[in-house]
Protein backbone atom coordinates (compact mmCIF):
# COMPACT_ATOMS: atom_id res chain seq x y z
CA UNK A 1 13.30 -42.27 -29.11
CA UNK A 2 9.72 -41.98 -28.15
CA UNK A 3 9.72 -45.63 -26.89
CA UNK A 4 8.01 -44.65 -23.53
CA UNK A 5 5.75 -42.27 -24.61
CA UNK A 6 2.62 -44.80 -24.11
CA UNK A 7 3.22 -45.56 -20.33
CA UNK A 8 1.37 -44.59 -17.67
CA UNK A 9 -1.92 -43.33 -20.15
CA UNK A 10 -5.06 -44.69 -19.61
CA UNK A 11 -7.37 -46.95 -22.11
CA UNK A 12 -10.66 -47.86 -20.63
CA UNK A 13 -13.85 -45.86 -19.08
CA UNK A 14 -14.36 -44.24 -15.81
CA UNK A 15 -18.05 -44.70 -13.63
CA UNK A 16 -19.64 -41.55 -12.24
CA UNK A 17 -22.24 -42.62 -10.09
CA UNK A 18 -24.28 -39.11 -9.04
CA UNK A 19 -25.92 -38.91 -5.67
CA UNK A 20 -29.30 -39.94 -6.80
CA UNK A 21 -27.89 -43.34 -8.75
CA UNK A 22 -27.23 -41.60 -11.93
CA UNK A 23 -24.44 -43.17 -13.93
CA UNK A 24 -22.37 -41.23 -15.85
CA UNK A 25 -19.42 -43.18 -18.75
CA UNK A 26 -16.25 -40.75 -18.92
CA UNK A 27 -13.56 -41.62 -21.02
CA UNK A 28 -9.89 -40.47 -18.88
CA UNK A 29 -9.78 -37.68 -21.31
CA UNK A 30 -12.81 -36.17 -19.80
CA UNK A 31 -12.17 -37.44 -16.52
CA UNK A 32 -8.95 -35.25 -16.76
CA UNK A 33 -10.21 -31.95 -18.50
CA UNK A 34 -8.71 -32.47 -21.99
CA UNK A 35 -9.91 -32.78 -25.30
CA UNK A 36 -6.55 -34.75 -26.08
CA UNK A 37 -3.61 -35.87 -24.31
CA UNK A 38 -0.33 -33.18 -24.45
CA UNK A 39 1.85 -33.39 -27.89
CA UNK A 40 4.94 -34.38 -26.31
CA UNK A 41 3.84 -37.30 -23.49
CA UNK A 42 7.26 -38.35 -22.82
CA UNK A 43 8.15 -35.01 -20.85
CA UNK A 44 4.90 -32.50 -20.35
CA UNK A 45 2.41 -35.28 -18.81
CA UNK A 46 2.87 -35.51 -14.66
CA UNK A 47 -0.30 -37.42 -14.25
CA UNK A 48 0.91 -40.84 -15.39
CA UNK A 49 -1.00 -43.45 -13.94
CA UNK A 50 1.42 -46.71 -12.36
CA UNK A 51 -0.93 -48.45 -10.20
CA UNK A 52 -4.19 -47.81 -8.78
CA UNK A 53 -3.51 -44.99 -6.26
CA UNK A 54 -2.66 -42.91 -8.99
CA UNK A 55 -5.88 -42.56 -10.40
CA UNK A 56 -6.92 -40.32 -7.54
CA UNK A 57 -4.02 -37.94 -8.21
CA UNK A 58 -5.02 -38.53 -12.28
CA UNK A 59 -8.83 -37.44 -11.40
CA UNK A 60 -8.06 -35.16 -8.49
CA UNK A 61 -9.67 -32.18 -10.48
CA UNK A 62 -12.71 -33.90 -11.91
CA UNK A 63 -13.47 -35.03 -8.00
CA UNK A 64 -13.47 -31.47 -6.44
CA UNK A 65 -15.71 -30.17 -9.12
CA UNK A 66 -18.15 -33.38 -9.10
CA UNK A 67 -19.77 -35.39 -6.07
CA UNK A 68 -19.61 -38.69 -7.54
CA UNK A 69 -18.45 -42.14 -7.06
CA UNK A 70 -16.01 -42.56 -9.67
CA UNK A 71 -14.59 -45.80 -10.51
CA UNK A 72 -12.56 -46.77 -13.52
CA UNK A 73 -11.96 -50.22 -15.34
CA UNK A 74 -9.43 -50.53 -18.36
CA UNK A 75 -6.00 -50.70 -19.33
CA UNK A 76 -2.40 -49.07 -18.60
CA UNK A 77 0.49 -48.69 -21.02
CA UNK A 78 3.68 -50.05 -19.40
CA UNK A 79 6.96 -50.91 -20.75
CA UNK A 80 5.99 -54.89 -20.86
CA UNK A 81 2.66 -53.27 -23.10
CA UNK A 82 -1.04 -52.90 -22.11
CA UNK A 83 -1.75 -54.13 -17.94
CA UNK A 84 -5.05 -54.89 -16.86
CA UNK A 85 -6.60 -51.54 -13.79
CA UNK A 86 -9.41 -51.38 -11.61
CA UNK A 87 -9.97 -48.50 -9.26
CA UNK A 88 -12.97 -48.35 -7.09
CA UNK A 89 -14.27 -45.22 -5.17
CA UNK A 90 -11.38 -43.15 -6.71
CA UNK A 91 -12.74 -39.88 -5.54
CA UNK A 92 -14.04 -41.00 -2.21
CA UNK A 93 -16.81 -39.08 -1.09
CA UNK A 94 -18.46 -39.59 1.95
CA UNK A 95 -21.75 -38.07 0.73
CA UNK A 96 -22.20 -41.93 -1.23
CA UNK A 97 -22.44 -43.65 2.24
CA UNK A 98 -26.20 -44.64 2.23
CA UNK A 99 -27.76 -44.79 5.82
């Protein structure tokens, strides 16, 4: 019944790296505003993460309210069980581009 109710959720840590080099370890719950993930994952969680350009719609919120680099290395549950993820400048703010 509930057989799906691990994929797409995140295991790992993101990066925040602040303006002035500051670095910042989130786990995804705080990346995405929670203090735990929604009882029932199998039908009340949208931001499901499949591949890499998901973690931008994932951290979407975090990014507007922070000007960071985030980047995030860890796991995602799929049907075949835990997959290796790397994202990389997930928010992508050009403030980070150092002249």
């Amino acid at each position: 019944m509930f057989a799906a109710v691990g994929v797409g959720i995140l295991s790992g840590e993101f990066d925040a790296v602040g303006s002035d080099g500051a670095v910042t370890r989130l786990s995804p719950l705080q990346v995405y505003g929670s203090d735990r993930y929604p009882a029932m994952l199998s039908t009340q969680f949208p931001l499901r993460v499949e591949k890499e350009q998901d973690l931008r719609k994932f951290a979407e919120a975090y990014c507007a309210k922070h000007n960071v680099k985030l980047s995030f290395t860890g796991r995602v549950g799929t049907r075949r069980g835990w997959q290796d993820l790397r994202g990389e400048d997930i928010c992508g703010h050009p403030a980070h581009v150092q002249n």
